[in-house]
PDB file of N, CA and C in Angstrom:
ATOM      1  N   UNK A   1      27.086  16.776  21.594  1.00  0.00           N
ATOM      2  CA  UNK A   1      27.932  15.795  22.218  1.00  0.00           C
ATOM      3  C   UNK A   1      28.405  14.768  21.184  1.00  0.00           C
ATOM      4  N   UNK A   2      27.532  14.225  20.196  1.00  0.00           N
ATOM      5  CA  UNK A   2      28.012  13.811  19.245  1.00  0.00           C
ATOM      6  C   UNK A   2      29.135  14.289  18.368  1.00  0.00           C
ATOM      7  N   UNK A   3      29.234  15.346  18.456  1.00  0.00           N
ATOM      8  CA  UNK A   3      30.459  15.940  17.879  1.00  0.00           C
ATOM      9  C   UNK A   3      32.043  15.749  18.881  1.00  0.00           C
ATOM     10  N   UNK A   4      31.626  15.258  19.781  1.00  0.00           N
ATOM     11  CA  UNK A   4      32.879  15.083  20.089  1.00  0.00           C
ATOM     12  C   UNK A   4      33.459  16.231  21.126  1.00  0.00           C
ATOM     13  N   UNK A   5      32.426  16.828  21.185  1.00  0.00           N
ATOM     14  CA  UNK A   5      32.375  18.315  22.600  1.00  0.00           C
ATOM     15  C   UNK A   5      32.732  17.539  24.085  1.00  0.00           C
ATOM     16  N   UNK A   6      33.292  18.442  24.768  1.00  0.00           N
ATOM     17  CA  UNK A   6      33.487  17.649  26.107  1.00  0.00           C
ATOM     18  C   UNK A   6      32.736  18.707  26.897  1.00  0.00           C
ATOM     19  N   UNK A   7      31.994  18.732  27.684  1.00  0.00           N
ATOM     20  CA  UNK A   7      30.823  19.876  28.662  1.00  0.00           C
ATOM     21  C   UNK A   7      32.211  20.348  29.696  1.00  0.00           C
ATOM     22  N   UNK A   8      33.137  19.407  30.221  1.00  0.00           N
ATOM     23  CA  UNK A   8      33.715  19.939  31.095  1.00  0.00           C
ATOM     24  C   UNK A   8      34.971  21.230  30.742  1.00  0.00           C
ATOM     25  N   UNK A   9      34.739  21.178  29.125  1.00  0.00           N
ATOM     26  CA  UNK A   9      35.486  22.513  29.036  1.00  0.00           C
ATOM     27  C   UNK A   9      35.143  23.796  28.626  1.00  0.00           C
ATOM     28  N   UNK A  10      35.732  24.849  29.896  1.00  0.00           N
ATOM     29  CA  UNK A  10      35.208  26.259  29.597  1.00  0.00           C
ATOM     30  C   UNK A  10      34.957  26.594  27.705  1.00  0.00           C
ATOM     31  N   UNK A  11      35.529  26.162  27.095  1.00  0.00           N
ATOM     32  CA  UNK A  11      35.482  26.691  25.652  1.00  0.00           C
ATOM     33  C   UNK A  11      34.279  25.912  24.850  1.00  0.00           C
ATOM     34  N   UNK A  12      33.510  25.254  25.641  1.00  0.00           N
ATOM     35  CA  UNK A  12      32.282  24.225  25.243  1.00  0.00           C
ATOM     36  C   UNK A  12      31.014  24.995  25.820  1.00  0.00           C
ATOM     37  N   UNK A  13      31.463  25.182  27.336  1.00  0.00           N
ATOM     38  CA  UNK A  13      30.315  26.616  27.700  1.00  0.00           C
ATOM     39  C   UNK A  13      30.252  27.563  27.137  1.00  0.00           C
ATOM     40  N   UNK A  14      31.152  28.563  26.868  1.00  0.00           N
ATOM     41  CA  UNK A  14      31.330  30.275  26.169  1.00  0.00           C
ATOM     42  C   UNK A  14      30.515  29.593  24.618  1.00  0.00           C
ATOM     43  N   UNK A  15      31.274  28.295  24.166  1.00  0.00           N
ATOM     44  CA  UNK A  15      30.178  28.327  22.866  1.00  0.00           C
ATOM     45  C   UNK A  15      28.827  28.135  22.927  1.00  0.00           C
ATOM     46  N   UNK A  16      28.279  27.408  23.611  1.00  0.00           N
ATOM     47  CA  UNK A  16      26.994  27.439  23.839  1.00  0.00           C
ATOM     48  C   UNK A  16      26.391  28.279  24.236  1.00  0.00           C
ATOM     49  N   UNK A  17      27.126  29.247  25.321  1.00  0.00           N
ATOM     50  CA  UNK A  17      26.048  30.517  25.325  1.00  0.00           C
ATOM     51  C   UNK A  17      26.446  31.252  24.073  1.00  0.00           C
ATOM     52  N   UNK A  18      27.703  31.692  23.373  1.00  0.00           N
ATOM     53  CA  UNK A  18      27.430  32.371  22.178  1.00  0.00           C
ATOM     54  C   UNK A  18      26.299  32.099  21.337  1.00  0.00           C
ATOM     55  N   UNK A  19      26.096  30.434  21.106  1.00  0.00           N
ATOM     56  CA  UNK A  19      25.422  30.134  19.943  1.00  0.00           C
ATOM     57  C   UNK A  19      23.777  30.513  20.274  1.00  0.00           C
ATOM     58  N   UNK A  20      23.398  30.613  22.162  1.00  0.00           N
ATOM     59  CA  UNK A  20      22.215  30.828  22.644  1.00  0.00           C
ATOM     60  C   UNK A  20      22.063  32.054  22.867  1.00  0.00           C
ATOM     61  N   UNK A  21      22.904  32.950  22.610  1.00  0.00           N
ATOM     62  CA  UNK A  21      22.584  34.521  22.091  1.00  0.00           C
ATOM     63  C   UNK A  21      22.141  34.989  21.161  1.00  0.00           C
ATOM     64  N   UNK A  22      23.158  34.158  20.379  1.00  0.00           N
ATOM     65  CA  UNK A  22      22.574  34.459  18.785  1.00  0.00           C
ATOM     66  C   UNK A  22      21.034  33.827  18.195  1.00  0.00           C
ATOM     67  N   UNK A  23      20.846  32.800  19.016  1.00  0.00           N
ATOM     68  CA  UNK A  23      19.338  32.175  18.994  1.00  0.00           C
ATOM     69  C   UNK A  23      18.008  32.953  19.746  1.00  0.00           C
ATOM     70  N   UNK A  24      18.784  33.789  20.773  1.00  0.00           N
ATOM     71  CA  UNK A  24      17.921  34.371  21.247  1.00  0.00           C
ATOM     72  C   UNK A  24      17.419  35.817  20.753  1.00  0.00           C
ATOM     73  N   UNK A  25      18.074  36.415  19.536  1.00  0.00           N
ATOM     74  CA  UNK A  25      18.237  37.519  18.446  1.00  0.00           C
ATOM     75  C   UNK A  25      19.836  38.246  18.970  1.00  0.00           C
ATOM     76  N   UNK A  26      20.304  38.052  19.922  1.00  0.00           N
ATOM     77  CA  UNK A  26      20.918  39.205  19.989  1.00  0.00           C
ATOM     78  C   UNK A  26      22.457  39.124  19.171  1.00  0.00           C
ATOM     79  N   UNK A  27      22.591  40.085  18.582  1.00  0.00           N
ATOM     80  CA  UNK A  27      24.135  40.496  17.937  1.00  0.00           C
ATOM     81  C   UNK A  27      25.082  40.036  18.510  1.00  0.00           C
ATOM     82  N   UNK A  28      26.014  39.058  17.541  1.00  0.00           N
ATOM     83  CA  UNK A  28      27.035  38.294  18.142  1.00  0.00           C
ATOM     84  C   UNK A  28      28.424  38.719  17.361  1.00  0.00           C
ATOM     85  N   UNK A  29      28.108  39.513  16.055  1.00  0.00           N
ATOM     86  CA  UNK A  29      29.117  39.401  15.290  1.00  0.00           C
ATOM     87  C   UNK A  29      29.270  41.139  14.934  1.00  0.00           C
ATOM     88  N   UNK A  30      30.414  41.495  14.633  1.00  0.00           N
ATOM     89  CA  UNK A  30      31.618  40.302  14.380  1.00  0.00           C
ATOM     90  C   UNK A  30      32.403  39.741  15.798  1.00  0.00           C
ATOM     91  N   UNK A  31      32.666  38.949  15.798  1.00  0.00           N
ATOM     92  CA  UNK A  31      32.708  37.802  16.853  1.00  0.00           C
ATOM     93  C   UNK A  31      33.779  38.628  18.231  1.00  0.00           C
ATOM     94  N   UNK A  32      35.070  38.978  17.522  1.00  0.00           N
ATOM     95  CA  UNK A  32      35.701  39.471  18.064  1.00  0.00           C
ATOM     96  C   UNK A  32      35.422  40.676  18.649  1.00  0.00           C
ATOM     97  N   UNK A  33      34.494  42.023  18.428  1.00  0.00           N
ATOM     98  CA  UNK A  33      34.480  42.791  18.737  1.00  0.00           C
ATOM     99  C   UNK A  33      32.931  43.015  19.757  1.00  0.00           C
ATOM    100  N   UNK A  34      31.806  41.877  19.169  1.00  0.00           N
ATOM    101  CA  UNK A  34      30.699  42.122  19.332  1.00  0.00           C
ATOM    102  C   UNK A  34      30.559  40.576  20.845  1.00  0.00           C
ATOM    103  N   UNK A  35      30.428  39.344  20.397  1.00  0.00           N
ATOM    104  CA  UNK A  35      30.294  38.345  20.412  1.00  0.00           C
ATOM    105  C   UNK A  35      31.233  38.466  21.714  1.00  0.00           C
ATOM    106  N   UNK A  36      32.717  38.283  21.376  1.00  0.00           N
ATOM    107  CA  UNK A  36      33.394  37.701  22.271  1.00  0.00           C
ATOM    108  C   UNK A  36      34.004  38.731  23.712  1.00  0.00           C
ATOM    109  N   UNK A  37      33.102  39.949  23.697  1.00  0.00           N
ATOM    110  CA  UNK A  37      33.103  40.797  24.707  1.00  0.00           C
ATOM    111  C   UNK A  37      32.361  40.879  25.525  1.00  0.00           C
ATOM    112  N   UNK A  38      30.815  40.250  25.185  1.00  0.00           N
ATOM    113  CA  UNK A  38      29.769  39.934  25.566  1.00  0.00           C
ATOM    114  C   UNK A  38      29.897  38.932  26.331  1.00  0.00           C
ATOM    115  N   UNK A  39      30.868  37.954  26.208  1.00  0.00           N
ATOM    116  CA  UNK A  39      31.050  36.549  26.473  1.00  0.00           C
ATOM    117  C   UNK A  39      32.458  37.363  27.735  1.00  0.00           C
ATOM    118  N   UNK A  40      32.695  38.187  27.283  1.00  0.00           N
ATOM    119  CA  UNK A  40      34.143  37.930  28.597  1.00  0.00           C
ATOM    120  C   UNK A  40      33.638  38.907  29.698  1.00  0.00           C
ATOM    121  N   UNK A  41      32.709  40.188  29.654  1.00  0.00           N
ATOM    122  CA  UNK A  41      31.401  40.645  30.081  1.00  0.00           C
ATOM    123  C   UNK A  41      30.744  39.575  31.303  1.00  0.00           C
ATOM    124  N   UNK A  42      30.265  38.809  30.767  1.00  0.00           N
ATOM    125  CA  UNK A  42      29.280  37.825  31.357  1.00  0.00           C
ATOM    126  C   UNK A  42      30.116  37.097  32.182  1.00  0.00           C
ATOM    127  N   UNK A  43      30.995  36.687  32.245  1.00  0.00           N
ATOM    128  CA  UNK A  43      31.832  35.543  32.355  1.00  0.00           C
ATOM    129  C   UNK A  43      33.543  36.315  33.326  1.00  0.00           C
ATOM    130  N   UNK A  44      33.217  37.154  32.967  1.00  0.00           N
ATOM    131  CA  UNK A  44      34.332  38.213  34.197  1.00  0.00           C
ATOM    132  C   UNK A  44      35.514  38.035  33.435  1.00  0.00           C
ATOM    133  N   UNK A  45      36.048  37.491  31.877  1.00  0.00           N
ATOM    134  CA  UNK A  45      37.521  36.960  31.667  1.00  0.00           C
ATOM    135  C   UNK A  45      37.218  38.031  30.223  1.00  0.00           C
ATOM    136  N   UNK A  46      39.014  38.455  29.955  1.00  0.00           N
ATOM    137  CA  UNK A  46      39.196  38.671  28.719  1.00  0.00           C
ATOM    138  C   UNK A  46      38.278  38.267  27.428  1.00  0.00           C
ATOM    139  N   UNK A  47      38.644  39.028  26.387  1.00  0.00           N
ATOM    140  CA  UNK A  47      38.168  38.233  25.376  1.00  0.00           C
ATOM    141  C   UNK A  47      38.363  37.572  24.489  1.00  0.00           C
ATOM    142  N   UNK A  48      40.149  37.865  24.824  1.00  0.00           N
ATOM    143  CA  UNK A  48      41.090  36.828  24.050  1.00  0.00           C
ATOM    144  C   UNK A  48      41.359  35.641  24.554  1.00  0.00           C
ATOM    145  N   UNK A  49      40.819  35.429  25.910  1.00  0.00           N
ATOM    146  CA  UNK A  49      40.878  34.281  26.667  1.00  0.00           C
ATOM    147  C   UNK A  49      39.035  33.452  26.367  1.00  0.00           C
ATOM    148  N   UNK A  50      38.457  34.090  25.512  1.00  0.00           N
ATOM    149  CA  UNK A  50      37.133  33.991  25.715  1.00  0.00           C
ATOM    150  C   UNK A  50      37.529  32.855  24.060  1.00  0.00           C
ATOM    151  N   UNK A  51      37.844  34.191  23.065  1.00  0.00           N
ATOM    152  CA  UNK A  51      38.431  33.396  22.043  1.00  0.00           C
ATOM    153  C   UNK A  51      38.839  31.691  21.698  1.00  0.00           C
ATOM    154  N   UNK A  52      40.183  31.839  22.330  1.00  0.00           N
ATOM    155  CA  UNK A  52      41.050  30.687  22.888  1.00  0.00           C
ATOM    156  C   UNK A  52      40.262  29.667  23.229  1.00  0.00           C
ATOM    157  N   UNK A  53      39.433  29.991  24.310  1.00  0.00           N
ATOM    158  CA  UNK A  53      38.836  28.875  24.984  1.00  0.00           C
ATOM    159  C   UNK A  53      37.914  27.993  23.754  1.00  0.00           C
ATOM    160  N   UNK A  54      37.178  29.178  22.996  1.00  0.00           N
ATOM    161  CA  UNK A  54      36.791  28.707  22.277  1.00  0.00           C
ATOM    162  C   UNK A  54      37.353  27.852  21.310  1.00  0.00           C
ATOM    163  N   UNK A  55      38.209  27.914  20.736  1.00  0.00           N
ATOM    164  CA  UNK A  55      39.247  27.531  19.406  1.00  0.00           C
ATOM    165  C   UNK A  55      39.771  25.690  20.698  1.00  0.00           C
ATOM    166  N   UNK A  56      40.023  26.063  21.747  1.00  0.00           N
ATOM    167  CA  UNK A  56      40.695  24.540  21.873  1.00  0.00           C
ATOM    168  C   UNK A  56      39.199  23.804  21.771  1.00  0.00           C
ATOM    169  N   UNK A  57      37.945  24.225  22.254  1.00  0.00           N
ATOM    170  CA  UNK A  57      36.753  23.249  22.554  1.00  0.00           C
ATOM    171  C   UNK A  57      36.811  22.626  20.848  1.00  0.00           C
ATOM    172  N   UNK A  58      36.877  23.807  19.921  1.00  0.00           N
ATOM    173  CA  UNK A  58      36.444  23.282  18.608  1.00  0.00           C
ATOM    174  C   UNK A  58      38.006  22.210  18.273  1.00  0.00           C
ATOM    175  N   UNK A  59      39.104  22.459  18.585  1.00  0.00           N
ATOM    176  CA  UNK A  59      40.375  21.666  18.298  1.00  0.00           C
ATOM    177  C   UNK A  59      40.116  20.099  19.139  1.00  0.00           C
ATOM    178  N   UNK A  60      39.106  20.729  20.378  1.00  0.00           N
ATOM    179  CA  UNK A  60      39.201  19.451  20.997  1.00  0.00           C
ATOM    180  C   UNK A  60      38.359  18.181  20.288  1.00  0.00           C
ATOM    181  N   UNK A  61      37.055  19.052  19.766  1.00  0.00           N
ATOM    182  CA  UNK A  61      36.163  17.973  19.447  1.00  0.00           C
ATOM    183  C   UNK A  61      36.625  17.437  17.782  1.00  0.00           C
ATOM    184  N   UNK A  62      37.499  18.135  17.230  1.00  0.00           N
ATOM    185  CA  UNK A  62      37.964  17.848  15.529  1.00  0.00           C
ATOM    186  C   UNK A  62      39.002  15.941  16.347  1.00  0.00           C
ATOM    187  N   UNK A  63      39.614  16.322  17.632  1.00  0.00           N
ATOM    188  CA  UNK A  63      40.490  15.338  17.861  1.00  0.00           C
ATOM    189  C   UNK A  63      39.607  14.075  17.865  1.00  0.00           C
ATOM    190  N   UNK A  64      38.565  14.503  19.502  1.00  0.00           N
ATOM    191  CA  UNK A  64      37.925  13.436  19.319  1.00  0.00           C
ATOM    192  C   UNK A  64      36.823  12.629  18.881  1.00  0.00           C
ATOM    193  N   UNK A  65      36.016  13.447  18.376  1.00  0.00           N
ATOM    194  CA  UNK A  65      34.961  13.203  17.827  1.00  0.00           C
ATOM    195  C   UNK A  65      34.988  12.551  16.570  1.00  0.00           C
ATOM    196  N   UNK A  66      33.500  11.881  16.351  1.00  0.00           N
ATOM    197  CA  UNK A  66      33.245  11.411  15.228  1.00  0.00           C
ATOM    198  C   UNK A  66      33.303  12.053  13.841  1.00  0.00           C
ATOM    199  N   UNK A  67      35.048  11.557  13.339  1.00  0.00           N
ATOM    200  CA  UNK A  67      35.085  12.324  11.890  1.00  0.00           C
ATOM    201  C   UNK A  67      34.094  12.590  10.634  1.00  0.00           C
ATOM    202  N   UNK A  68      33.728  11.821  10.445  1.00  0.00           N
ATOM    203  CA  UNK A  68      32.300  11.764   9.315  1.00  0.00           C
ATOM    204  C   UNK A  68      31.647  12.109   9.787  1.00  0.00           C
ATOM    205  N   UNK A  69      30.902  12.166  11.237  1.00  0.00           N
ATOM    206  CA  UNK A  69      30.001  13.148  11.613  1.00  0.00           C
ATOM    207  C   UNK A  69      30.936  14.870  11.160  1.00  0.00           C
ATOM    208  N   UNK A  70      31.468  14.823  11.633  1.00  0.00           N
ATOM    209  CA  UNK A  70      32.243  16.347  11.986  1.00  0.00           C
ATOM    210  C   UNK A  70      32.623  17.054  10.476  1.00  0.00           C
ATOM    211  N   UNK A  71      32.801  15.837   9.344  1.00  0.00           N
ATOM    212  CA  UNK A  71      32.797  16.417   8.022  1.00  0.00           C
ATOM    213  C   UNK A  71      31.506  16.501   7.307  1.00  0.00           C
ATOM    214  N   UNK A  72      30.789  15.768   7.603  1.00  0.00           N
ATOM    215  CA  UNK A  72      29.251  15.864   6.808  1.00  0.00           C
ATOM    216  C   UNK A  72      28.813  17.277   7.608  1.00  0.00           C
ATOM    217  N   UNK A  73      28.911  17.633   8.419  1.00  0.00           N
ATOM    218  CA  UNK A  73      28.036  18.949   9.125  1.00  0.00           C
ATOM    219  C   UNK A  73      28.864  20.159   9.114  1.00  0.00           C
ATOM    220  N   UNK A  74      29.932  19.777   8.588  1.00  0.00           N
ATOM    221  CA  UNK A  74      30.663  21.022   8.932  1.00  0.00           C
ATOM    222  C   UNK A  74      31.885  21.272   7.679  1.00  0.00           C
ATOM    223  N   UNK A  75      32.137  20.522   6.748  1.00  0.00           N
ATOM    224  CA  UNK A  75      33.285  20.205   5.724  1.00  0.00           C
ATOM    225  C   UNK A  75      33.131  21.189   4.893  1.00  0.00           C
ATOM    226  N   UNK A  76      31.994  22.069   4.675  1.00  0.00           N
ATOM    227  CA  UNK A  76      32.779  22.975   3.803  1.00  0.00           C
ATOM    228  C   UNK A  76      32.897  24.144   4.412  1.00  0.00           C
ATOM    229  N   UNK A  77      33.014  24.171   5.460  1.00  0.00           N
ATOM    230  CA  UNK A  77      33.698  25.133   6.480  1.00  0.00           C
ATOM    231  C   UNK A  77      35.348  25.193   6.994  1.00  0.00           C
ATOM    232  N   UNK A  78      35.878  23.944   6.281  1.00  0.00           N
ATOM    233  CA  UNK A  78      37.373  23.345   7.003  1.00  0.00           C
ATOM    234  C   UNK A  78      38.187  24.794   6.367  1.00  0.00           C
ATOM    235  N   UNK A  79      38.666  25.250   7.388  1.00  0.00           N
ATOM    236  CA  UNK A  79      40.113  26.019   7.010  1.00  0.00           C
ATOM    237  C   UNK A  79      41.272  24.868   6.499  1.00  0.00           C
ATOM    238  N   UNK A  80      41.252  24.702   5.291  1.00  0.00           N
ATOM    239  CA  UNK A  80      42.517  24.304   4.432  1.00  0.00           C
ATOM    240  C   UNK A  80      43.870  24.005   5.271  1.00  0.00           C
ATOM    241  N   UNK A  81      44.395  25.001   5.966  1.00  0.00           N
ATOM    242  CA  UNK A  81      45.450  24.993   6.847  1.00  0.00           C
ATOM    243  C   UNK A  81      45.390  24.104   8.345  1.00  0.00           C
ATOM    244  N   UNK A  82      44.050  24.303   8.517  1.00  0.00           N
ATOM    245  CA  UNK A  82      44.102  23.739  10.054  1.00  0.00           C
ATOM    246  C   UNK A  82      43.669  22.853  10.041  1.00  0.00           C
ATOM    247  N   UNK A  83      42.566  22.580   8.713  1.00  0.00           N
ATOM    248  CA  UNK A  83      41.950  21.089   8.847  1.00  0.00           C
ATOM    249  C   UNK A  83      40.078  21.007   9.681  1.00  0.00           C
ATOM    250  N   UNK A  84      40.300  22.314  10.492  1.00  0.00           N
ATOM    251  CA  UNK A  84      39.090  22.406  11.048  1.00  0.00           C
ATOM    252  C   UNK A  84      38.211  23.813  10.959  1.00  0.00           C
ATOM    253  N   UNK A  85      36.927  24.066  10.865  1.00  0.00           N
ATOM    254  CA  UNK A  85      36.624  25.213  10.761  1.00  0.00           C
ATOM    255  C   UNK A  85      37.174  26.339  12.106  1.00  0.00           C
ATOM    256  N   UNK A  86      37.161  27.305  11.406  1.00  0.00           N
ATOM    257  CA  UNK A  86      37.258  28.390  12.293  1.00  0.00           C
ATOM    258  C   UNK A  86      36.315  28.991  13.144  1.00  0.00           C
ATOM    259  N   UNK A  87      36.332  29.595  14.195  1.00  0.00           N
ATOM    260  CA  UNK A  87      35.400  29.993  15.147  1.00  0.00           C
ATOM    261  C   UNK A  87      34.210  30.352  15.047  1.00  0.00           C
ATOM    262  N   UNK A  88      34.162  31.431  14.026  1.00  0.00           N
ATOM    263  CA  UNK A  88      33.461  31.656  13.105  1.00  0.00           C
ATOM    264  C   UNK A  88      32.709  31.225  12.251  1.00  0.00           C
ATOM    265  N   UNK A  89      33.010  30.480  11.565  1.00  0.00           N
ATOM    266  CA  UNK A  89      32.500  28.884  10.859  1.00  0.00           C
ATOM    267  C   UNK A  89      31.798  28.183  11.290  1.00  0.00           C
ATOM    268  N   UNK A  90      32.704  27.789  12.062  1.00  0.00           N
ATOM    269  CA  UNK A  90      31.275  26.770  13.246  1.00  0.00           C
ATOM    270  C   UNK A  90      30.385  27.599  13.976  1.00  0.00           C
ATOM    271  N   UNK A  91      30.282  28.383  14.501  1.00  0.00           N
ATOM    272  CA  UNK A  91      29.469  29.038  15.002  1.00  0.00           C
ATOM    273  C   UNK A  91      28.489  29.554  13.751  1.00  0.00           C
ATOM    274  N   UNK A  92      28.444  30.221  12.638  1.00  0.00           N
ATOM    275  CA  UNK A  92      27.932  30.394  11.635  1.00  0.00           C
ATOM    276  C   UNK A  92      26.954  29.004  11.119  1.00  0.00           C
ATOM    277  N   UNK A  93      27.578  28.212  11.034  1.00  0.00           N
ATOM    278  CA  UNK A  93      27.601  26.717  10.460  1.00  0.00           C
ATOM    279  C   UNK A  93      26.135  26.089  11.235  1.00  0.00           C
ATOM    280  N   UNK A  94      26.486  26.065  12.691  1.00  0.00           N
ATOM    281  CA  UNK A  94      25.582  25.687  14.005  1.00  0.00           C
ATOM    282  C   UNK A  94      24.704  26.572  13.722  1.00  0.00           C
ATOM    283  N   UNK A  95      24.482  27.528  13.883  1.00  0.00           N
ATOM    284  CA  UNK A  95      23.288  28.632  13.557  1.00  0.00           C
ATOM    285  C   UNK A  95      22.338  28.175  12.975  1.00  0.00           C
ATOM    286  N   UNK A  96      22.766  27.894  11.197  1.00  0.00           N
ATOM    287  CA  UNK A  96      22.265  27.584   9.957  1.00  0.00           C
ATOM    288  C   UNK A  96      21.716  26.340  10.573  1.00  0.00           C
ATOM    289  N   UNK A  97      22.269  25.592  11.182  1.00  0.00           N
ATOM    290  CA  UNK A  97      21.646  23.975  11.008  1.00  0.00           C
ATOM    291  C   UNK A  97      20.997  23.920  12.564  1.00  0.00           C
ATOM    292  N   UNK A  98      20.853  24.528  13.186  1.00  0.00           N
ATOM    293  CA  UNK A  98      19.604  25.203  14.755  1.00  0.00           C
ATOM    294  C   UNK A  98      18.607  25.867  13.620  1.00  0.00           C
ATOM    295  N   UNK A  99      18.169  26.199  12.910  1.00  0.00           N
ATOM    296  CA  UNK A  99      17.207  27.361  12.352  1.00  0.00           C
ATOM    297  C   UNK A  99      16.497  26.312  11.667  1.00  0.00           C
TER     298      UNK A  99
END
């Protein structure tokens, strides 16, 4: 929550259970084929909608969240272009710093 996550959006849930799959051992990656089918599976929706959802939660919390928090934990993950890590990234990123 410190990051600037909002709970009330679907793309804040799908990440948290991704990231509590992968905590729980099971195979998440590669994200798109493994991860985010599992997630649209569970959840009755696509997995490009599973994706998406994900990508605005992380766009949402780069908006509002605490920047220096969000660069100290996550900055050398920034995609160059977007400014924020990629799905992947953060999820990778979160892993490393849960363990």
């Amino acid at each position: 929550m410190q990051l600037g996550f909002q709970p009330n959006l679907k793309g804040y849930i799908l990440l948290c259970r991704l990231i509590e799959l992968a905590l729980d051992g099971d195979e998440i990656l590669p994200l798109k084929y493994v991860g985010y089918q599992t997630l649209a599976s569970e959840f009755a929706v696509n997995a490009a909608s599973v994706e998406k959802d994900i990508q605005n939660a992380i766009s949402s919390a780069w908006l509002r969240g605490n920047v220096d928090t969000l660069y100290r934990e996550f900055g050398e993950t920034l995609d160059e272009n977007k400014g924020k890590p990629t799905n992947k990234q953060f999820v990778l990123t979160a892993l490393e710093r849960l363990h």
